[in-house]
C-alpha atoms as a PDB file:
ATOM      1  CA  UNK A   1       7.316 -15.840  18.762  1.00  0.00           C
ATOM      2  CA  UNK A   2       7.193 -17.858  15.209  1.00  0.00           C
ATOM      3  CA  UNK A   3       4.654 -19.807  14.720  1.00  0.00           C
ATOM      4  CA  UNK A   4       5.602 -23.524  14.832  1.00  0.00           C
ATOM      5  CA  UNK A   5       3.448 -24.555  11.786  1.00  0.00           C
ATOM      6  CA  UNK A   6       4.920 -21.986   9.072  1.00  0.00           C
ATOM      7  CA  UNK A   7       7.402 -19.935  10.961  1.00  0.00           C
ATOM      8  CA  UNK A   8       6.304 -16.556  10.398  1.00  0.00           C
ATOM      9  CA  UNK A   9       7.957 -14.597  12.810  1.00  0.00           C
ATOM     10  CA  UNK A  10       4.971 -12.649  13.622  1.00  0.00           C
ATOM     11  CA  UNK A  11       2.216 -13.919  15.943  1.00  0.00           C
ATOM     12  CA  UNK A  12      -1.269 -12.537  17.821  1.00  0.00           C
ATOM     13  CA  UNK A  13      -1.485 -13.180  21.655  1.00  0.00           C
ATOM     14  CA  UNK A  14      -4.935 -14.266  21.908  1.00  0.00           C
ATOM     15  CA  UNK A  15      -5.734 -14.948  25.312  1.00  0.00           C
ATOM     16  CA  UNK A  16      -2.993 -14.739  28.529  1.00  0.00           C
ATOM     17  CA  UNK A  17      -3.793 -16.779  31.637  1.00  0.00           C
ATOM     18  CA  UNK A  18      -1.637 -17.262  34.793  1.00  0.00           C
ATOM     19  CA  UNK A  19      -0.859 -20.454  35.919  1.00  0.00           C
ATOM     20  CA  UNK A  20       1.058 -22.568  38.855  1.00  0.00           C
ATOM     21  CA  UNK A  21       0.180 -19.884  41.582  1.00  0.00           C
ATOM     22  CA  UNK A  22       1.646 -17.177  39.078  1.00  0.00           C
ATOM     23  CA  UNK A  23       5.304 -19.055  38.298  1.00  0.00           C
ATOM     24  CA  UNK A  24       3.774 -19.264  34.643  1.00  0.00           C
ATOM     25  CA  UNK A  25       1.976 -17.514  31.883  1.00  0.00           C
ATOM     26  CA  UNK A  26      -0.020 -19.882  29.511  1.00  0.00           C
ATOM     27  CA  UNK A  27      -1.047 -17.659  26.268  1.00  0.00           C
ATOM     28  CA  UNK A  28      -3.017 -18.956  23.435  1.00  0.00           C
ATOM     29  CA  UNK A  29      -1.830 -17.523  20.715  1.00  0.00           C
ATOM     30  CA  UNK A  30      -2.843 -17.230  16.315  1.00  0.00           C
ATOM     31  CA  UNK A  31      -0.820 -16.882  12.982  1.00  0.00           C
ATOM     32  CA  UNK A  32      -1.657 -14.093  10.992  1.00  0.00           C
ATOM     33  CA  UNK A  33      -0.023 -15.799   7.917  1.00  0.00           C
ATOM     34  CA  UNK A  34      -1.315 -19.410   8.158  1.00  0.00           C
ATOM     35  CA  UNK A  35      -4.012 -18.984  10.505  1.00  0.00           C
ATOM     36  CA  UNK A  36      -3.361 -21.791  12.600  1.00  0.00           C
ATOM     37  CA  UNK A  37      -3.310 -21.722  16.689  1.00  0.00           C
ATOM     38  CA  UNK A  38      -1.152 -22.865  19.101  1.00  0.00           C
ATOM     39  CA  UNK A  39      -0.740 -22.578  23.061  1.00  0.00           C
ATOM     40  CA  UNK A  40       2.909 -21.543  25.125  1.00  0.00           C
ATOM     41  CA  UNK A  41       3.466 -21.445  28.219  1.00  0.00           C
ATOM     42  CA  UNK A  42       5.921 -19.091  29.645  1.00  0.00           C
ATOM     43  CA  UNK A  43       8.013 -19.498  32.875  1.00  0.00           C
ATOM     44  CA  UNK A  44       9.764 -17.616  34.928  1.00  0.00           C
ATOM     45  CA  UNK A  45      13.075 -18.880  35.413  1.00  0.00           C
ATOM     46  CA  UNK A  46      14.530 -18.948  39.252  1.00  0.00           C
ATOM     47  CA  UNK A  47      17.997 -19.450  39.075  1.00  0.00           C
ATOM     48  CA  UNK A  48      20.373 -20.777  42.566  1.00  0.00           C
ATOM     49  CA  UNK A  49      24.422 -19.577  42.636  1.00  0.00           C
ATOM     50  CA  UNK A  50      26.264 -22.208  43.560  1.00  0.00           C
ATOM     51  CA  UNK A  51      29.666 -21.849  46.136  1.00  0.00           C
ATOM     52  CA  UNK A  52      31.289 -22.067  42.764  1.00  0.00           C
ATOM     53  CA  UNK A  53      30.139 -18.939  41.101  1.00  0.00           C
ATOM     54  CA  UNK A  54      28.058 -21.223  38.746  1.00  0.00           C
ATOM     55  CA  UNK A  55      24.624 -20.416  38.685  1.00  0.00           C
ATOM     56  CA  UNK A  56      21.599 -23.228  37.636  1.00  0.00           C
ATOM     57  CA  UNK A  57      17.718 -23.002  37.152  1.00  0.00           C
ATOM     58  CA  UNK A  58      16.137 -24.268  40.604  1.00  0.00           C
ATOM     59  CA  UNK A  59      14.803 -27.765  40.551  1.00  0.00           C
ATOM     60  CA  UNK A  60      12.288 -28.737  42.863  1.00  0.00           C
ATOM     61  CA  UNK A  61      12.860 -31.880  41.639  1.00  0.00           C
ATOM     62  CA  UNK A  62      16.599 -31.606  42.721  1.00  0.00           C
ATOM     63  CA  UNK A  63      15.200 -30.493  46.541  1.00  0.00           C
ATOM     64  CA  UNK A  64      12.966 -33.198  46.989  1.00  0.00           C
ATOM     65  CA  UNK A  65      15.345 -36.086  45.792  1.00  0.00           C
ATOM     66  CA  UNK A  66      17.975 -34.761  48.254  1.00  0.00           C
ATOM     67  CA  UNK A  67      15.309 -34.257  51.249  1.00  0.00           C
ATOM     68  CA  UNK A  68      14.056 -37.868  49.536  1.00  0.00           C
ATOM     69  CA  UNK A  69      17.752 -39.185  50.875  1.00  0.00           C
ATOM     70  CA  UNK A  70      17.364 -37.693  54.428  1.00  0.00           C
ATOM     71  CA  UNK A  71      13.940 -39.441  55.140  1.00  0.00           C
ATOM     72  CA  UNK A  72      14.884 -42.515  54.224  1.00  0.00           C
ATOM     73  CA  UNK A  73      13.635 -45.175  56.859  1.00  0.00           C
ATOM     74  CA  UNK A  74      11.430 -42.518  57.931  1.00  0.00           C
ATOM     75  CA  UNK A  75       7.713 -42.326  58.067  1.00  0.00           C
ATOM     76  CA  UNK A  76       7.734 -40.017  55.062  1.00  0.00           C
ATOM     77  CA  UNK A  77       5.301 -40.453  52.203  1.00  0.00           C
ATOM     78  CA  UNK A  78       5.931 -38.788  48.555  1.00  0.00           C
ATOM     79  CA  UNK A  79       3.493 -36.745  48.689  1.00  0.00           C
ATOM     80  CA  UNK A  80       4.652 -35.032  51.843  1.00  0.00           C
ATOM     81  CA  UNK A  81       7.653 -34.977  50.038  1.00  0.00           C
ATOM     82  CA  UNK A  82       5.833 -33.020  46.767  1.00  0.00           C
ATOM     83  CA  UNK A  83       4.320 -30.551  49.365  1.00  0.00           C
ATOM     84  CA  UNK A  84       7.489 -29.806  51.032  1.00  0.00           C
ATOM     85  CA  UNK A  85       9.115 -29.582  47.479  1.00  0.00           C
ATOM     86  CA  UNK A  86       6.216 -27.009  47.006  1.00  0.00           C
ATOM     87  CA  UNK A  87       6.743 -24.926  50.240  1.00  0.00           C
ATOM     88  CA  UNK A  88      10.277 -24.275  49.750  1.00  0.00           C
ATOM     89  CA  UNK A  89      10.361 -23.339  45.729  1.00  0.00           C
ATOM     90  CA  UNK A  90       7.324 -20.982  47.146  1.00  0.00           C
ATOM     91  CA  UNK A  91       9.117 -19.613  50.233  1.00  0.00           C
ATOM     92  CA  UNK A  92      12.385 -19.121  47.523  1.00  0.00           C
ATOM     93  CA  UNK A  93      10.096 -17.317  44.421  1.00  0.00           C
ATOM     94  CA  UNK A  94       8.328 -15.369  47.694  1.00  0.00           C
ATOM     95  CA  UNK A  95      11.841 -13.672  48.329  1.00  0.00           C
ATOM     96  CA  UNK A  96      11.358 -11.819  45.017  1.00  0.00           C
ATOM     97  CA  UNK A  97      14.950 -12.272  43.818  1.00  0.00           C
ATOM     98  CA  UNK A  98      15.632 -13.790  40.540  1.00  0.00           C
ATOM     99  CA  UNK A  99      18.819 -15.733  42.143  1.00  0.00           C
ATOM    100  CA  UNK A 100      19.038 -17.616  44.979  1.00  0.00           C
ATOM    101  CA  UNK A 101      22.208 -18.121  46.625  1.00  0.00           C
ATOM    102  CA  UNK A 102      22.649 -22.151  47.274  1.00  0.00           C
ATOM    103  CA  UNK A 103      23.091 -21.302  50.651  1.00  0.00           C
ATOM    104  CA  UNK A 104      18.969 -19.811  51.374  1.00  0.00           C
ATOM    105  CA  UNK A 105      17.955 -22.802  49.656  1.00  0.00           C
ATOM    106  CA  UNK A 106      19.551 -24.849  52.050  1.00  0.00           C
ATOM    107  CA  UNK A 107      17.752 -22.565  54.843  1.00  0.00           C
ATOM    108  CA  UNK A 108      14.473 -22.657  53.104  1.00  0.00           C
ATOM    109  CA  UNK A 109      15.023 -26.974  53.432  1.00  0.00           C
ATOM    110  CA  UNK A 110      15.319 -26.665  56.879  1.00  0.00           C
ATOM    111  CA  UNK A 111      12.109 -25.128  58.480  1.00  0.00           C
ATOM    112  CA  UNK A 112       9.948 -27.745  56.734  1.00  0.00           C
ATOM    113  CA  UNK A 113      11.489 -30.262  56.759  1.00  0.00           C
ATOM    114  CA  UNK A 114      12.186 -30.111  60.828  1.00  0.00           C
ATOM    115  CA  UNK A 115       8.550 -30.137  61.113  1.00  0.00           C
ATOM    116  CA  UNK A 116       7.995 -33.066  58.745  1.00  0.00           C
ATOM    117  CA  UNK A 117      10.443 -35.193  60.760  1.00  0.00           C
ATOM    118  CA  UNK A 118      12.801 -34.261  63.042  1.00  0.00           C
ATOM    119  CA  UNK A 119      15.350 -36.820  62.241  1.00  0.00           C
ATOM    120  CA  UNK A 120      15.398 -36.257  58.696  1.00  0.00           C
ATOM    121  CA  UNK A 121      16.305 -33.045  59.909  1.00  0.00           C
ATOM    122  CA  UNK A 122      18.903 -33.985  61.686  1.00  0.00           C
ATOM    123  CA  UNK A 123      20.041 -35.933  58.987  1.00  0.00           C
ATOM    124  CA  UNK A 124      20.068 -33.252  56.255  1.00  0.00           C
ATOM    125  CA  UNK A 125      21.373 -30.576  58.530  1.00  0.00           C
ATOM    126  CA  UNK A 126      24.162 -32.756  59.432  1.00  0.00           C
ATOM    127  CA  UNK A 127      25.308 -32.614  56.123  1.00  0.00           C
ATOM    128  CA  UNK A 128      24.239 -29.529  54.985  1.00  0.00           C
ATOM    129  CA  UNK A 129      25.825 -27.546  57.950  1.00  0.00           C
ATOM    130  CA  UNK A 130      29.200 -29.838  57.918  1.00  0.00           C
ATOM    131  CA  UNK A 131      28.438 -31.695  61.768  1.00  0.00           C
ATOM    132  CA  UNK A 132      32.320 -32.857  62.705  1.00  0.00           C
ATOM    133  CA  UNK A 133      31.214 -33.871  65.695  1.00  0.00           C
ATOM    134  CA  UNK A 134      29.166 -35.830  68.610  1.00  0.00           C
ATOM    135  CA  UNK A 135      29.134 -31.811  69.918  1.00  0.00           C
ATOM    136  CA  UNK A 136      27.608 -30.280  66.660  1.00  0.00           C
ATOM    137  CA  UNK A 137      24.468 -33.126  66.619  1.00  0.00           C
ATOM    138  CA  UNK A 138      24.012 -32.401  70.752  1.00  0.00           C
ATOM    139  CA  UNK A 139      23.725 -29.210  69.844  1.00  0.00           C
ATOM    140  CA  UNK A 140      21.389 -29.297  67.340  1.00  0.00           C
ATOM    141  CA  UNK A 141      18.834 -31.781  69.016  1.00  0.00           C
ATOM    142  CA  UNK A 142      19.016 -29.591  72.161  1.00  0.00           C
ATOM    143  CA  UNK A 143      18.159 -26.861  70.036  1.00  0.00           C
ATOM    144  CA  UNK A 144      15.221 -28.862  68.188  1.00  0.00           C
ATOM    145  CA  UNK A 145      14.117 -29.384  72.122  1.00  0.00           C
ATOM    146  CA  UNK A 146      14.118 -25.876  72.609  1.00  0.00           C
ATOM    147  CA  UNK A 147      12.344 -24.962  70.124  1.00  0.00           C
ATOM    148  CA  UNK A 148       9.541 -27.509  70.473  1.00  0.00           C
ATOM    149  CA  UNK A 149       9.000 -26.478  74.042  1.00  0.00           C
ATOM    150  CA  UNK A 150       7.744 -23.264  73.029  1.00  0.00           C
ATOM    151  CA  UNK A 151       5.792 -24.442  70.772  1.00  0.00           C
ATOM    152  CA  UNK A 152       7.993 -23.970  67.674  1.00  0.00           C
ATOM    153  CA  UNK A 153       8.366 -27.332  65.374  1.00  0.00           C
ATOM    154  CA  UNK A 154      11.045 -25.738  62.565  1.00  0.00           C
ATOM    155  CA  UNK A 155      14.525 -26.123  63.828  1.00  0.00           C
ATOM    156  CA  UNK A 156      16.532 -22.706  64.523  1.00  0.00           C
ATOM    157  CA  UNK A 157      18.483 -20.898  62.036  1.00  0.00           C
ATOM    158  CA  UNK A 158      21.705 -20.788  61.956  1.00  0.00           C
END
């Protein structure tokens, strides 16, 4: 790490702390040269493959602004929205793999968000699983129904 002040290319690690439920490392660190401190924060980088081959860092940002889309109209507040943002880039860094495909991030949308509103579900899973027809949204809400008679409120996977 150089130190930002004088650029030696040789800095002290002070103090370490863990932050964001562990996604980061915040360290304070000291220049032996100039003597000045400074603070970085590390982050582990959780990266999604795309149905192109491409792969891209995860944005939670980029999961709630498309869940954002589905719950419009609905009852949904943004901090709901935050939370669910939350739960899924947790559920995704929980799976221990440092790339996601696009597809289990798609999954990980789904639980939550059926039990934040089930037709923002409907709406996002519409698009997200391709519905061509009347059929494929029948389907689905007599699935939702299913589930939510025994006591279930995530939609099934599929």
């Amino acid at each position: 790490m150089h130190c930002p002040f004088c650029r030696n290319p040789d800095t002290k690690v002070i103090d370490s702390r863990s932050t964001d439920d562990g996604a980061a490392i915040r360290r304070r660190r000291s220049c032996p040269e100039c003597g000045k401190r400074f603070t970085t924060q590390e982050n582990v980088l959780l990266m999604v493959a795309k149905r192109s081959g491409v792969t891209e860092p995860f944005s939670r940002e980029k999961i709630i602004a498309g869940v954002r889309r589905a719950c419009q109209g609905r009852p949904v507040d943004e901090d709901a929205l935050a939370k669910l943002g939350q739960r899924v880039e947790e559920a995704l860094r929980a799976t221990g793999s440092a790339e996601i495909p696009s597809h289990e991030v798609g999954l990980a949308i789904l639980g939550p968000l059926g039990e934040l509103d089930e037709v923002a579900y409907l709406r996002f899973a519409s698009v997200y699983r391709g519905f061509e027809s009347l059929d494929d949204f029948a389907n689905e809400i007599e699935a939702l129904r299913k589930a939510g008679s025994s006591g279930e409120h995530a939609g099934p996977p599929h």
